[in-house]
N, C-alpha and C. Protein backbone atom coordinates (compact mmCIF):
# COMPACT_ATOMS: atom_id res chain seq x y z
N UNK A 1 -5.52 4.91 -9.05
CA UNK A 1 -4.59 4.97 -7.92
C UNK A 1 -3.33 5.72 -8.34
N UNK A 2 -2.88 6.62 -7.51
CA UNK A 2 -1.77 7.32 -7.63
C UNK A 2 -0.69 6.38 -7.88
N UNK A 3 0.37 7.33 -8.60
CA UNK A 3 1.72 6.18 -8.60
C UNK A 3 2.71 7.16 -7.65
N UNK A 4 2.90 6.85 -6.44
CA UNK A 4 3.69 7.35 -5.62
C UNK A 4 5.13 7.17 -5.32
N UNK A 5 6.00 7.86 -5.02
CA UNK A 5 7.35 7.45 -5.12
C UNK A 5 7.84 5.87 -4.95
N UNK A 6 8.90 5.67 -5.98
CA UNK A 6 9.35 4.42 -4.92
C UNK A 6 9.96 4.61 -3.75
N UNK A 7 10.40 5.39 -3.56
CA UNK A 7 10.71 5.59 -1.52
C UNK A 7 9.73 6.25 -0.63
N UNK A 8 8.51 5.81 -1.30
CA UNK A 8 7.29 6.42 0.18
C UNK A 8 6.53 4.80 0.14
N UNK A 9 6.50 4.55 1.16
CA UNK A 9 5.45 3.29 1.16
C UNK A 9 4.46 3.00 2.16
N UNK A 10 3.49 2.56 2.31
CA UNK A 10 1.81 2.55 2.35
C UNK A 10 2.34 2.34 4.17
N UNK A 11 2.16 2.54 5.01
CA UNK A 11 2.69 1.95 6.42
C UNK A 11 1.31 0.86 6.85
N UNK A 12 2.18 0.30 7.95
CA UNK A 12 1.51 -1.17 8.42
C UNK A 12 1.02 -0.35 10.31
N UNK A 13 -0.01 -1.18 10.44
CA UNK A 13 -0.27 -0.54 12.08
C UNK A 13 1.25 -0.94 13.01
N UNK A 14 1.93 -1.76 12.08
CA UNK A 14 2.95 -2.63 13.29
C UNK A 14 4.24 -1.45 13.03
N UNK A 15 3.91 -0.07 12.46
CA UNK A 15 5.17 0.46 12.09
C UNK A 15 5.04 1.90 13.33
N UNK A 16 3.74 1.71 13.56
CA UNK A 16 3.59 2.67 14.48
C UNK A 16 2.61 1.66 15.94
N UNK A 17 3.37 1.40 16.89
CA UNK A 17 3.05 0.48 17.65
C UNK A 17 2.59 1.27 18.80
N UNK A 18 3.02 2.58 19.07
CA UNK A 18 2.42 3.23 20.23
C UNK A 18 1.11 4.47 19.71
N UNK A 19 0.96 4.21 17.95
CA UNK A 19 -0.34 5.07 18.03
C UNK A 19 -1.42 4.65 17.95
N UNK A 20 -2.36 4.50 19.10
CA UNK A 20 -4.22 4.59 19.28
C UNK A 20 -4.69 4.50 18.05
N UNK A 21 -4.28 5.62 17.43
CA UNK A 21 -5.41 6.01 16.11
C UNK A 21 -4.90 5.63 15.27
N UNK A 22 -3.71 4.68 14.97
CA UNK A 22 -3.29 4.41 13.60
C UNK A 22 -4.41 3.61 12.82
N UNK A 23 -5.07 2.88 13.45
CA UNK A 23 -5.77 1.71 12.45
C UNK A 23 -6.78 2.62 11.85
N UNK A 24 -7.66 3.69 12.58
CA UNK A 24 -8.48 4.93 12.26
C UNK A 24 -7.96 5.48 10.95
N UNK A 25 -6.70 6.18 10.98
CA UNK A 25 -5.40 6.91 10.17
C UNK A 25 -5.58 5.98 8.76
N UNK A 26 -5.29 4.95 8.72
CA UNK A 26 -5.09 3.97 7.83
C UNK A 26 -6.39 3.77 6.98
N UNK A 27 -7.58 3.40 7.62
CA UNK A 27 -8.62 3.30 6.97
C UNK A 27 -8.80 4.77 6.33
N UNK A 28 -8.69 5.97 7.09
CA UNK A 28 -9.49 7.04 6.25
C UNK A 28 -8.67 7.31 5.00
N UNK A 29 -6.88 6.82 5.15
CA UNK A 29 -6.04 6.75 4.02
C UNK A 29 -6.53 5.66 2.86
N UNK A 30 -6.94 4.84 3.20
CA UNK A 30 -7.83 3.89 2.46
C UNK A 30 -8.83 4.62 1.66
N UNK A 31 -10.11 5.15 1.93
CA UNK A 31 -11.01 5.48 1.85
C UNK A 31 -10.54 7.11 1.00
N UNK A 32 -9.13 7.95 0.89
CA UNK A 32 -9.12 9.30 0.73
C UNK A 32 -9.08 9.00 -0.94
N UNK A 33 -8.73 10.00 -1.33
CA UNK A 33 -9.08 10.04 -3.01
C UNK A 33 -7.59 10.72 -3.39
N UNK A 34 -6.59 9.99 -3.27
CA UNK A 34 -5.34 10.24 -3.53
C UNK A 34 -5.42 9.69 -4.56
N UNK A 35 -5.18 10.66 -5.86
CA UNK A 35 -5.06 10.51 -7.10
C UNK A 35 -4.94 11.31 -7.84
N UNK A 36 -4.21 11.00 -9.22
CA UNK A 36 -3.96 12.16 -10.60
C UNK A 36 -5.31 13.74 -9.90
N UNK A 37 -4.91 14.64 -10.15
CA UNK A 37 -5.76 15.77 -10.06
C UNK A 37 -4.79 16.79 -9.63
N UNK A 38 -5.94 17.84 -9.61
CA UNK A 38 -5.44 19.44 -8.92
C UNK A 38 -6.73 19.70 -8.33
N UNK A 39 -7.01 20.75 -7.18
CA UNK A 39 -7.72 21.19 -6.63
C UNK A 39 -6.65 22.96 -7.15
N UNK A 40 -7.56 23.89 -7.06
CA UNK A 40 -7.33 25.25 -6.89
C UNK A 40 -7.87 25.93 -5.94
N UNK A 41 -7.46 26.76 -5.37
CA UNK A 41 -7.56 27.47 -4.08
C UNK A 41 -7.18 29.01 -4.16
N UNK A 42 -8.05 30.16 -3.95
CA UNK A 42 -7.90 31.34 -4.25
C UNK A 42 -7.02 32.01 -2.82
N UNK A 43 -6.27 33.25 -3.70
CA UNK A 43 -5.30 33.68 -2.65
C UNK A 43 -6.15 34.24 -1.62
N UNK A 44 -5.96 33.91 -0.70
CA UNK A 44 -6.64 34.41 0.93
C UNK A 44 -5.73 35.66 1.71
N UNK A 45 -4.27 36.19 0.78
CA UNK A 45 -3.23 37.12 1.02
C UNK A 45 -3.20 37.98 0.48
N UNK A 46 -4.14 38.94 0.04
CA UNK A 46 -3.80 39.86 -1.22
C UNK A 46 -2.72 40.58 -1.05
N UNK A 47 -2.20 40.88 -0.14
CA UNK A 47 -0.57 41.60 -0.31
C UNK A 47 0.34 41.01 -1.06
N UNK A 48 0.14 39.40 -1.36
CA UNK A 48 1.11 39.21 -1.94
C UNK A 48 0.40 39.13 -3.98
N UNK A 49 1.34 39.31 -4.93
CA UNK A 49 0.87 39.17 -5.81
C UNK A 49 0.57 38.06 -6.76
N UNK A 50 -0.60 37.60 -6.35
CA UNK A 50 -1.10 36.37 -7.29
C UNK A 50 -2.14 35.99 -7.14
N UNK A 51 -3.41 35.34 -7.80
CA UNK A 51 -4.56 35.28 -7.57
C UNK A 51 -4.95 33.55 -6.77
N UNK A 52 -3.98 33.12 -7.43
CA UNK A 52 -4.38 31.40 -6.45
C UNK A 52 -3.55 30.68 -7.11
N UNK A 53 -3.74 29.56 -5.87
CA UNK A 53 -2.63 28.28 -5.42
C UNK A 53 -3.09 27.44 -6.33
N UNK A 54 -2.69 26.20 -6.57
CA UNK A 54 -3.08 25.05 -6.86
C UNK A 54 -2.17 23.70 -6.57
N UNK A 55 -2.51 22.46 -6.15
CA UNK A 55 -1.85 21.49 -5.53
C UNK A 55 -2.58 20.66 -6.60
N UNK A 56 -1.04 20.13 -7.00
CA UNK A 56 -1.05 18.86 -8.21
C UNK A 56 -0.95 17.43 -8.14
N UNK A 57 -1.81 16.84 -7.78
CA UNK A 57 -1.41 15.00 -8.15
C UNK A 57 -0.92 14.60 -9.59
N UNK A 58 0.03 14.27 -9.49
CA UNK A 58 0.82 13.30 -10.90
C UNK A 58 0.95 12.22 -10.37
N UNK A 59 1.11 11.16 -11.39
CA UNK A 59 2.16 10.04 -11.04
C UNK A 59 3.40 10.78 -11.03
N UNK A 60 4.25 9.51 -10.34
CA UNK A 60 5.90 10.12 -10.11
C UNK A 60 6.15 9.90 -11.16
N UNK A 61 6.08 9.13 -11.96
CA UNK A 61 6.54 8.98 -13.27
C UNK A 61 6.76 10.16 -14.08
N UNK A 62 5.46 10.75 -14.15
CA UNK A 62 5.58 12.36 -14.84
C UNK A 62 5.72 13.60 -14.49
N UNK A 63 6.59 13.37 -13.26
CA UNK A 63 6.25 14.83 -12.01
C UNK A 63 7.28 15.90 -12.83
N UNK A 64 8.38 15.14 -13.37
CA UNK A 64 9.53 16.24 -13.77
C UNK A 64 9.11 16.48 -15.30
N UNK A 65 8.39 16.13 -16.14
CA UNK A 65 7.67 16.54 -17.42
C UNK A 65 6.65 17.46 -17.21
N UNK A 66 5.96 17.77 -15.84
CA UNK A 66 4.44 18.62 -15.69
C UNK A 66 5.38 20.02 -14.82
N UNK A 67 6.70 19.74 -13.99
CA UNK A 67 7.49 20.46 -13.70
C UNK A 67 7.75 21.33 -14.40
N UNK A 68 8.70 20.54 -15.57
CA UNK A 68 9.08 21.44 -17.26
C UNK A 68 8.05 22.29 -17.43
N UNK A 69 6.91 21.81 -17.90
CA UNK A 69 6.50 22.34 -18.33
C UNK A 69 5.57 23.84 -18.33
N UNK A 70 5.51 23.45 -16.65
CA UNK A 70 5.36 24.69 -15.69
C UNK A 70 6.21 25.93 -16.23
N UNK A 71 7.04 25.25 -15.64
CA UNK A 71 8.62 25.88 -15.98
C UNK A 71 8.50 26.79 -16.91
N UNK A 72 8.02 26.45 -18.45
CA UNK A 72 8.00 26.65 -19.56
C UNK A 72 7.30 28.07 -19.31
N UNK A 73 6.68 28.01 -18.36
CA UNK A 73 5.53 29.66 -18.58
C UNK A 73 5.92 30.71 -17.40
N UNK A 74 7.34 30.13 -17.44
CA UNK A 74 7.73 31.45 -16.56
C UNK A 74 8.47 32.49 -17.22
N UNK A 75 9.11 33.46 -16.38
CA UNK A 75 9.98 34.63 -17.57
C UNK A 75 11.35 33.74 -17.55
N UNK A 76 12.14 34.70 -18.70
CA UNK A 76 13.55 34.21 -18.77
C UNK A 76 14.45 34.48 -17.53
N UNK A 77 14.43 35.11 -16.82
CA UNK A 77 15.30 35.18 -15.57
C UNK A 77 14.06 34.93 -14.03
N UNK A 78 14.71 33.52 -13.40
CA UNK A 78 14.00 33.25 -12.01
C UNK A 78 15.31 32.92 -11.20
N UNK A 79 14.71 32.82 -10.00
CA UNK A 79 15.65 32.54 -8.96
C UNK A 79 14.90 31.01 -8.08
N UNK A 80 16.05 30.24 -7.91
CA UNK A 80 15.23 28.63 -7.30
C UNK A 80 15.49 28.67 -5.63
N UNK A 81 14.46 27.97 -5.25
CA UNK A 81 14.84 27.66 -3.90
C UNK A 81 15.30 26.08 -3.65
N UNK A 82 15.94 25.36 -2.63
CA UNK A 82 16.18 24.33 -2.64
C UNK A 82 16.56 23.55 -0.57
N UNK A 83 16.17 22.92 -0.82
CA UNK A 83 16.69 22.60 1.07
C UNK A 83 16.51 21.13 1.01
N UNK A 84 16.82 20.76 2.95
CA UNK A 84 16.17 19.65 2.96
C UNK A 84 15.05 20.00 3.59
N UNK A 85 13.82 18.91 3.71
CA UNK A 85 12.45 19.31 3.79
C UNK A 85 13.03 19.77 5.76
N UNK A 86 12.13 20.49 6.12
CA UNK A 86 11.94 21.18 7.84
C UNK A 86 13.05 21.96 8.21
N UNK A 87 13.71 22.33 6.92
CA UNK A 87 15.06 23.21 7.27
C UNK A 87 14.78 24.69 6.53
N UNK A 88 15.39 25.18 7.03
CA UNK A 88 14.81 26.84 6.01
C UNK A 88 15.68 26.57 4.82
N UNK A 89 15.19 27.33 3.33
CA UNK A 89 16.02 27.00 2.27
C UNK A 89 16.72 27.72 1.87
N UNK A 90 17.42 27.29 0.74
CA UNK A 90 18.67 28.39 0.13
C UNK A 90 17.30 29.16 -1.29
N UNK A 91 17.87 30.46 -1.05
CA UNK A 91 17.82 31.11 -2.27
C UNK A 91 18.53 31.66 -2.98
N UNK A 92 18.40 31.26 -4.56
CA UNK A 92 19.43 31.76 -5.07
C UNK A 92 19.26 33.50 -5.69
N UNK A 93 19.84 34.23 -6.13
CA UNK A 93 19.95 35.00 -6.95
C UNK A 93 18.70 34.97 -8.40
N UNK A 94 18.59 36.04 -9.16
CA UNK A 94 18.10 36.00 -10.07
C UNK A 94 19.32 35.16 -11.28
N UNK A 95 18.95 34.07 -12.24
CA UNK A 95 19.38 33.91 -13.11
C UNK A 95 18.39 33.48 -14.62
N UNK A 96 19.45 33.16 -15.54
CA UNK A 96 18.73 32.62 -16.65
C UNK A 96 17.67 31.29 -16.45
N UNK A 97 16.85 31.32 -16.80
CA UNK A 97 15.91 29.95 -16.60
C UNK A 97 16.70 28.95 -16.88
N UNK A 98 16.98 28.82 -18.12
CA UNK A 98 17.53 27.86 -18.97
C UNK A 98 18.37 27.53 -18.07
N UNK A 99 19.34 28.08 -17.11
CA UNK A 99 20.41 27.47 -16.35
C UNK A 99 20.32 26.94 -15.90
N UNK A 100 19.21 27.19 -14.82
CA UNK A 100 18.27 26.82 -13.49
C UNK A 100 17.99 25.73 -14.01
N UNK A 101 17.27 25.71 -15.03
CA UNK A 101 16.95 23.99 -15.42
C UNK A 101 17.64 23.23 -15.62
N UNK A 102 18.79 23.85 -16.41
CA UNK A 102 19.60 22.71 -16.63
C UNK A 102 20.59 22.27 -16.00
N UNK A 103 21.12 22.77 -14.84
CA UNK A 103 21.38 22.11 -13.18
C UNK A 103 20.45 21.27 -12.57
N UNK A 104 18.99 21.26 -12.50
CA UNK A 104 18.13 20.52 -11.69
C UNK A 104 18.02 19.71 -12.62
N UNK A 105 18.06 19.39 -13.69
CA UNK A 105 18.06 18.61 -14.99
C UNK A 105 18.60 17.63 -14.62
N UNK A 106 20.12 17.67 -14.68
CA UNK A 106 21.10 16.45 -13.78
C UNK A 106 20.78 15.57 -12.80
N UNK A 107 19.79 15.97 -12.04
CA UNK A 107 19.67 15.80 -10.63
C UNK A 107 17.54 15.17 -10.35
N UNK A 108 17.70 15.04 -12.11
CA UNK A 108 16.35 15.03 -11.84
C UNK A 108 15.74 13.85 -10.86
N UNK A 109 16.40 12.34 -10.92
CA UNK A 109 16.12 10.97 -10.40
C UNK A 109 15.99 11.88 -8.95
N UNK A 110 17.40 12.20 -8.47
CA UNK A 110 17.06 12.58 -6.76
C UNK A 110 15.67 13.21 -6.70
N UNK A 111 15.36 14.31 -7.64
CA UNK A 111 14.60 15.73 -7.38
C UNK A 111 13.43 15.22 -7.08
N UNK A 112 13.27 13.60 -7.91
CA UNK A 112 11.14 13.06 -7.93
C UNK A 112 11.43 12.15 -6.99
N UNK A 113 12.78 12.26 -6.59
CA UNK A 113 12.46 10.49 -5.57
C UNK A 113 13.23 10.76 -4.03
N UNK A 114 13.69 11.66 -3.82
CA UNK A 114 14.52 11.84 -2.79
C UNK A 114 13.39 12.94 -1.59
N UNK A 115 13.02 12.21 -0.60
CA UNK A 115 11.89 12.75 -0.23
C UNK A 115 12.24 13.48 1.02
N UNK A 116 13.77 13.76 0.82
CA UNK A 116 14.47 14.40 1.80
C UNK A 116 14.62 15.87 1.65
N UNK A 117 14.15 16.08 -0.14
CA UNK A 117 14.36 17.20 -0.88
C UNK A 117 13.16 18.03 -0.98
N UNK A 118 13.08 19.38 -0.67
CA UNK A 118 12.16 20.25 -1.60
C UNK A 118 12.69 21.32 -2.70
N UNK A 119 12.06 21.79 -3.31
CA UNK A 119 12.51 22.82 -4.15
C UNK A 119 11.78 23.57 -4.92
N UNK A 120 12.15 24.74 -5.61
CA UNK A 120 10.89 25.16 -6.37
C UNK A 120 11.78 26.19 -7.42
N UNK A 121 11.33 26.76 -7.98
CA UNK A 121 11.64 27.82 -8.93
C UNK A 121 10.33 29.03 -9.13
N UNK A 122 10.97 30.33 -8.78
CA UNK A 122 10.04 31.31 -8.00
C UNK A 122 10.64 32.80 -8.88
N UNK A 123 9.59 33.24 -9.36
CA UNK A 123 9.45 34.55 -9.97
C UNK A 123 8.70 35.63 -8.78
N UNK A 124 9.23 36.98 -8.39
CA UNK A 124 8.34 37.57 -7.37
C UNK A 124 8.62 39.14 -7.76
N UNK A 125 7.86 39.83 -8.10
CA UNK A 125 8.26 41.63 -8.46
C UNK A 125 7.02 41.92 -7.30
N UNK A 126 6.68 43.20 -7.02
CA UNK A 126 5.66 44.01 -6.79
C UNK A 126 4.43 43.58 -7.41
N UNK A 127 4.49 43.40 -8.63
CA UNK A 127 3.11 43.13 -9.95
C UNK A 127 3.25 41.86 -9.54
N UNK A 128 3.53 41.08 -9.25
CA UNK A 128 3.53 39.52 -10.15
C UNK A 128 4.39 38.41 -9.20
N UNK A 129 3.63 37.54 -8.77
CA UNK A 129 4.53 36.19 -8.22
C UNK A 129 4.05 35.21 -8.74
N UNK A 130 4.93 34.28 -9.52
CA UNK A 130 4.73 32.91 -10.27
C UNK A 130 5.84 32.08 -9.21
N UNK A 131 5.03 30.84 -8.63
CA UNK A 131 5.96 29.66 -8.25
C UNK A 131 5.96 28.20 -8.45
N UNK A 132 6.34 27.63 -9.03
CA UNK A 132 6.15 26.24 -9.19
C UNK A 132 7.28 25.06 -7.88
N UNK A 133 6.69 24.61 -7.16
CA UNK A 133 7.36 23.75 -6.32
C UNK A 133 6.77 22.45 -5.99
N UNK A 134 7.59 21.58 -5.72
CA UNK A 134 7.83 20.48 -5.61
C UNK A 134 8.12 20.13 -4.18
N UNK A 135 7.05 19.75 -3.35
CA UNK A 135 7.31 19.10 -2.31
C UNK A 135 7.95 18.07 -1.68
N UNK A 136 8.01 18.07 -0.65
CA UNK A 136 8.91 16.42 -0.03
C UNK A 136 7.98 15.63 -0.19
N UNK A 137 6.88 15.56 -0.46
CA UNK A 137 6.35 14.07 -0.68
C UNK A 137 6.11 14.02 -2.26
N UNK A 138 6.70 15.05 -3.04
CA UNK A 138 6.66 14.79 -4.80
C UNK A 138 5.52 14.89 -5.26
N UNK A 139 4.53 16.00 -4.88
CA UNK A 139 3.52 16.70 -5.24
C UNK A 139 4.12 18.54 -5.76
N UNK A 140 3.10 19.08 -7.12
CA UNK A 140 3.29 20.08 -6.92
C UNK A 140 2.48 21.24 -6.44
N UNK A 141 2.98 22.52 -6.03
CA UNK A 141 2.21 23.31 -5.30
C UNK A 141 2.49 24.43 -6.79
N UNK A 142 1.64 24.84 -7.39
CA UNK A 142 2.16 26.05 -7.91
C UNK A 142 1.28 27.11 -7.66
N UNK A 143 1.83 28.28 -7.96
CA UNK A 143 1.12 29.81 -7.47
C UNK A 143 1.11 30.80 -8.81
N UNK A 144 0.36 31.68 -8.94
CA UNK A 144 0.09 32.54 -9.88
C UNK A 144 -1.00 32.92 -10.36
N UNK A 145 -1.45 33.55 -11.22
CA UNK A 145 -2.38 34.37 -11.64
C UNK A 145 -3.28 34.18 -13.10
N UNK A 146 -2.04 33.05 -13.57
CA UNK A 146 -2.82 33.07 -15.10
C UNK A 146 -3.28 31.84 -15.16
N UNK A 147 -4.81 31.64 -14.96
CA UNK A 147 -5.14 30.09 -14.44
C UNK A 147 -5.46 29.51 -15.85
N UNK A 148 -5.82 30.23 -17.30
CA UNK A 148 -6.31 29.66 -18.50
C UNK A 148 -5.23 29.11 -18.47
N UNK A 149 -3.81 29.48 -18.46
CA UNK A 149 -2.79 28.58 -19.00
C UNK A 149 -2.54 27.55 -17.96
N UNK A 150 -2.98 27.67 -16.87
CA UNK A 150 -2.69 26.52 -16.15
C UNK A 150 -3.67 25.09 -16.38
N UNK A 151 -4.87 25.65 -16.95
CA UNK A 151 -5.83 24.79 -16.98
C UNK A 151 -4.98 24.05 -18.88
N UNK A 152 -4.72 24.86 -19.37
CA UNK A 152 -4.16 24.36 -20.49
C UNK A 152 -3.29 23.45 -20.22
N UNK A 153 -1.94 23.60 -19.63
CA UNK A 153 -0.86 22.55 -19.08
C UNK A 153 -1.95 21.28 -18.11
N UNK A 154 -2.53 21.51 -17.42
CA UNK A 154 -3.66 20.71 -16.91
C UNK A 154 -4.21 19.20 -18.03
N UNK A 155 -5.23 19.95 -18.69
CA UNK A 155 -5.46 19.54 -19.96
C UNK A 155 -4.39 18.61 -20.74
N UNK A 156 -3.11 19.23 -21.11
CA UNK A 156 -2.49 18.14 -22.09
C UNK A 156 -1.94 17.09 -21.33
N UNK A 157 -1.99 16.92 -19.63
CA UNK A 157 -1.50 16.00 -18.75
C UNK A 157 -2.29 15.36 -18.74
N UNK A 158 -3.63 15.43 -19.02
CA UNK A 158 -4.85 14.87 -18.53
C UNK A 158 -5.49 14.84 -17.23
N UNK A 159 -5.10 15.75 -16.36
CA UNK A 159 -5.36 16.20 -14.97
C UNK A 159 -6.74 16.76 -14.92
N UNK A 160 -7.46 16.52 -14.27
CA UNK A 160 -8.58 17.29 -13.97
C UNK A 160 -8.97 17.71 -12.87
N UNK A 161 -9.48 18.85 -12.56
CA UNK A 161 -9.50 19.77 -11.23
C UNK A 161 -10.89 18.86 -10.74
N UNK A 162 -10.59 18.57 -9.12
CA UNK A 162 -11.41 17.98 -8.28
C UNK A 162 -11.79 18.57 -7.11
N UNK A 163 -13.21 18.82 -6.63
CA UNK A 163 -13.52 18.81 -5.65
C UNK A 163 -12.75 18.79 -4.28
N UNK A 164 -12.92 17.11 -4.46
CA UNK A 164 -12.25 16.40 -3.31
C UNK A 164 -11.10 15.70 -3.55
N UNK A 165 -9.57 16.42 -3.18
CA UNK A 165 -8.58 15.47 -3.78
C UNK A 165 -7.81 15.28 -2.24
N UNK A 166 -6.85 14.56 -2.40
CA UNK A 166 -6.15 13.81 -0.77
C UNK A 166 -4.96 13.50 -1.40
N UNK A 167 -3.95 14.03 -0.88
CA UNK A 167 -2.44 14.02 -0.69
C UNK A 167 -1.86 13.26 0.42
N UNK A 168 -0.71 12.71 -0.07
CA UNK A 168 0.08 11.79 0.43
C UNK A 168 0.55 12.33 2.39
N UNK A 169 0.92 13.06 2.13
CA UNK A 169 1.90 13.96 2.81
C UNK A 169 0.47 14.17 4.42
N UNK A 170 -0.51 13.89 3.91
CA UNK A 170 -1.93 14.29 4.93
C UNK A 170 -2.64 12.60 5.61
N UNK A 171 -1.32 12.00 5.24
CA UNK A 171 -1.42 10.69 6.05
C UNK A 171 -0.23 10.30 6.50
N UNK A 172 -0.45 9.10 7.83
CA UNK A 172 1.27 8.74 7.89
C UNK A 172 1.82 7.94 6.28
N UNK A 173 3.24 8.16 6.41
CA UNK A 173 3.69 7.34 5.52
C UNK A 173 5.13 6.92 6.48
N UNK A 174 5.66 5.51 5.46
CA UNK A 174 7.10 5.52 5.95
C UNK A 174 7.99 6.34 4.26
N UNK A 175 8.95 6.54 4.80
CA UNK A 175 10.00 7.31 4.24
C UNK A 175 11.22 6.86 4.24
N UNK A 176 11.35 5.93 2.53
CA UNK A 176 12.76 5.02 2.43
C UNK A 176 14.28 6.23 2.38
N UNK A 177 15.29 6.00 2.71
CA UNK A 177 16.26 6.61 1.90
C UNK A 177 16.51 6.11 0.70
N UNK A 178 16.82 7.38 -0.32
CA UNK A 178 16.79 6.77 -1.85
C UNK A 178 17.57 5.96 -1.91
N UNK A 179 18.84 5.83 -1.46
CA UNK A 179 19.75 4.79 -1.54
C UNK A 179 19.21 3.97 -1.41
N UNK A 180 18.55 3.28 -0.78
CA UNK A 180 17.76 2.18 -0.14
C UNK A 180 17.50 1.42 -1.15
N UNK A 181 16.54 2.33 -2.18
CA UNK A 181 15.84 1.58 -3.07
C UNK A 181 16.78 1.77 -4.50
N UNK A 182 17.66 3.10 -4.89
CA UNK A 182 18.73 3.05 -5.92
C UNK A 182 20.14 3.13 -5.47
N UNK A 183 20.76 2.34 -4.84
CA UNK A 183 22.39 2.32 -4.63
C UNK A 183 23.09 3.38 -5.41
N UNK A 184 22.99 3.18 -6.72
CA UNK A 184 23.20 4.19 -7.90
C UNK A 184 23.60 5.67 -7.81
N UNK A 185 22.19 5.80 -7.01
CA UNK A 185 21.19 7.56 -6.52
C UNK A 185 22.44 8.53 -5.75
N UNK A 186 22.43 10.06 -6.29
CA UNK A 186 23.13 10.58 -5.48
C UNK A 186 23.08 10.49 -3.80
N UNK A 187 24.06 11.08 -3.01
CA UNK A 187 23.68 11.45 -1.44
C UNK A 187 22.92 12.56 -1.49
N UNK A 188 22.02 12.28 -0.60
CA UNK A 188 21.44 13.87 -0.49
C UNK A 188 22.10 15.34 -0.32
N UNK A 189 23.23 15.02 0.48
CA UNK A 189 24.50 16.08 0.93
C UNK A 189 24.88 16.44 -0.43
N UNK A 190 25.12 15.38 -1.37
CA UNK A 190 25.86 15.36 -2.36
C UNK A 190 25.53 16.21 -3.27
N UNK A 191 23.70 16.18 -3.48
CA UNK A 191 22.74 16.89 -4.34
C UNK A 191 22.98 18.37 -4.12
N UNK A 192 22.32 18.66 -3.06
CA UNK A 192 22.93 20.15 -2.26
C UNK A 192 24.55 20.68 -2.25
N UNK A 193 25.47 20.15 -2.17
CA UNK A 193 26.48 20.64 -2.05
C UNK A 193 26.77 21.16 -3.91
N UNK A 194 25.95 20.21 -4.84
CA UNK A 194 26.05 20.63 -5.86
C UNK A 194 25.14 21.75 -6.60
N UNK A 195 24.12 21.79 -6.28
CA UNK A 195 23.30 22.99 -6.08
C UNK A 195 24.20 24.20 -5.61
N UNK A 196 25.02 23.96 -4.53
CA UNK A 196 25.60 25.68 -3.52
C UNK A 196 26.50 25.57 -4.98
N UNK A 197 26.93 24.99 -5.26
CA UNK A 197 28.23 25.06 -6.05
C UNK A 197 28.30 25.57 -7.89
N UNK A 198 26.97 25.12 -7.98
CA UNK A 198 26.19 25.29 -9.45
C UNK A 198 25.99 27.41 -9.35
N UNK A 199 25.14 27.74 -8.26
CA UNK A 199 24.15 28.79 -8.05
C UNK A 199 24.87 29.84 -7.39
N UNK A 200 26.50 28.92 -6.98
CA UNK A 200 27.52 30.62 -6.80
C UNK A 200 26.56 30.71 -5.22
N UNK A 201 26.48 30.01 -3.72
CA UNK A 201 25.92 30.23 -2.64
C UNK A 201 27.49 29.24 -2.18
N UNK A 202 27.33 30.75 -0.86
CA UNK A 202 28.46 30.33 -0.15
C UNK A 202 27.80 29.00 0.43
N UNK A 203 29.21 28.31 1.14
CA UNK A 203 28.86 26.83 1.93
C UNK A 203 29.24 27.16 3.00
């Protein structure tokens, strides 16, 4: 069984009282195979440059260690994206990796648990697009071309590519505010306003 955020939690039929099909919804969420894995998926865009997708199950526990490490196989200068989830996002400029990380570094508790957040870190020339992102429901999506090394980072996580895998985000869920569950936890405003402020983007 997946280990899913602590601010996403399993919903009850009594949370959705005017939908028909929730009890339907619920069982096939029952029954889906939400768990540790990746599925890969070949690019269906050839204009753009990269050979295929892949969508990652982690526990939350290790989402910002399989992140890194992504991370790790990109070039020295990327540019990040960042928003709240259904809003268009900010992009930044080209900078040093190392920077990029070590701003989202700070911010990591919000980044795996704040399900208000997406973000990613994105390499794109003519030749070549590498992206690693992190969805609002704390799955990753990454993109690119060099799949031995992906299957390698794969491998030392212990992930194994599946058939049939089922994501969170492809059922209802409820959706805590982080505060909710860490008092502690930045504001979401708070996260972002520090991001514009880190990455040199007007406010």
């Amino acid at each position: 069984m997946l280990i899913i955020p602590a601010t996403v939690r399993v919903p009850k039929p009594s949370d959705f009282p005017h939908r028909e099909d929730i009890e339907d919804l619920l069982q096939k969420r029952r029954e889906a195979n939400i768990t540790q894995g990746f599925i890969i998926r070949s690019n269906k865009t050839p204009l753009l440059p990269f050979t295929f997708t892949a969508d990652i199950n982690i526990n939350n526990n290790r989402l910002w260690q399989l992140f890194l490490a992504l991370a790790a196989s990109m070039p020295a200068s990327i540019c990040c994206t960042y928003g709240l989830c259904g809003e268009d996002p900010v992009t930044t400029d080209y900078l040093p990796k190392a920077d990029i990380l070590a701003t989202l570094s700070r911010f990591e508790l919000e980044l795996t648990l704040d399900c208000s957040i997406e973000f990613s870190i994105l390499y794109h020339t003519k030749q070549q697009l590498m992206e690693v992102a992190v969805t609002e429901s704390k799955y990753i999506k990454f993109s690119g071309s060099n799949k031995e090394e992906l299957l390698l980072h794969m491998a030392q996580f212990q992930l194994k590519e599946l058939r049939s895998i089922a994501f969170i985000d492809e059922y209802p869920k409820i959706v805590l505010p982080l505060r909710d569950v860490i008092p502690s936890a930045r504001r979401t405003a708070d996260v972002i306003w520090s991001f514009n402020r880190a990455f040199g983007v007007e406010q």
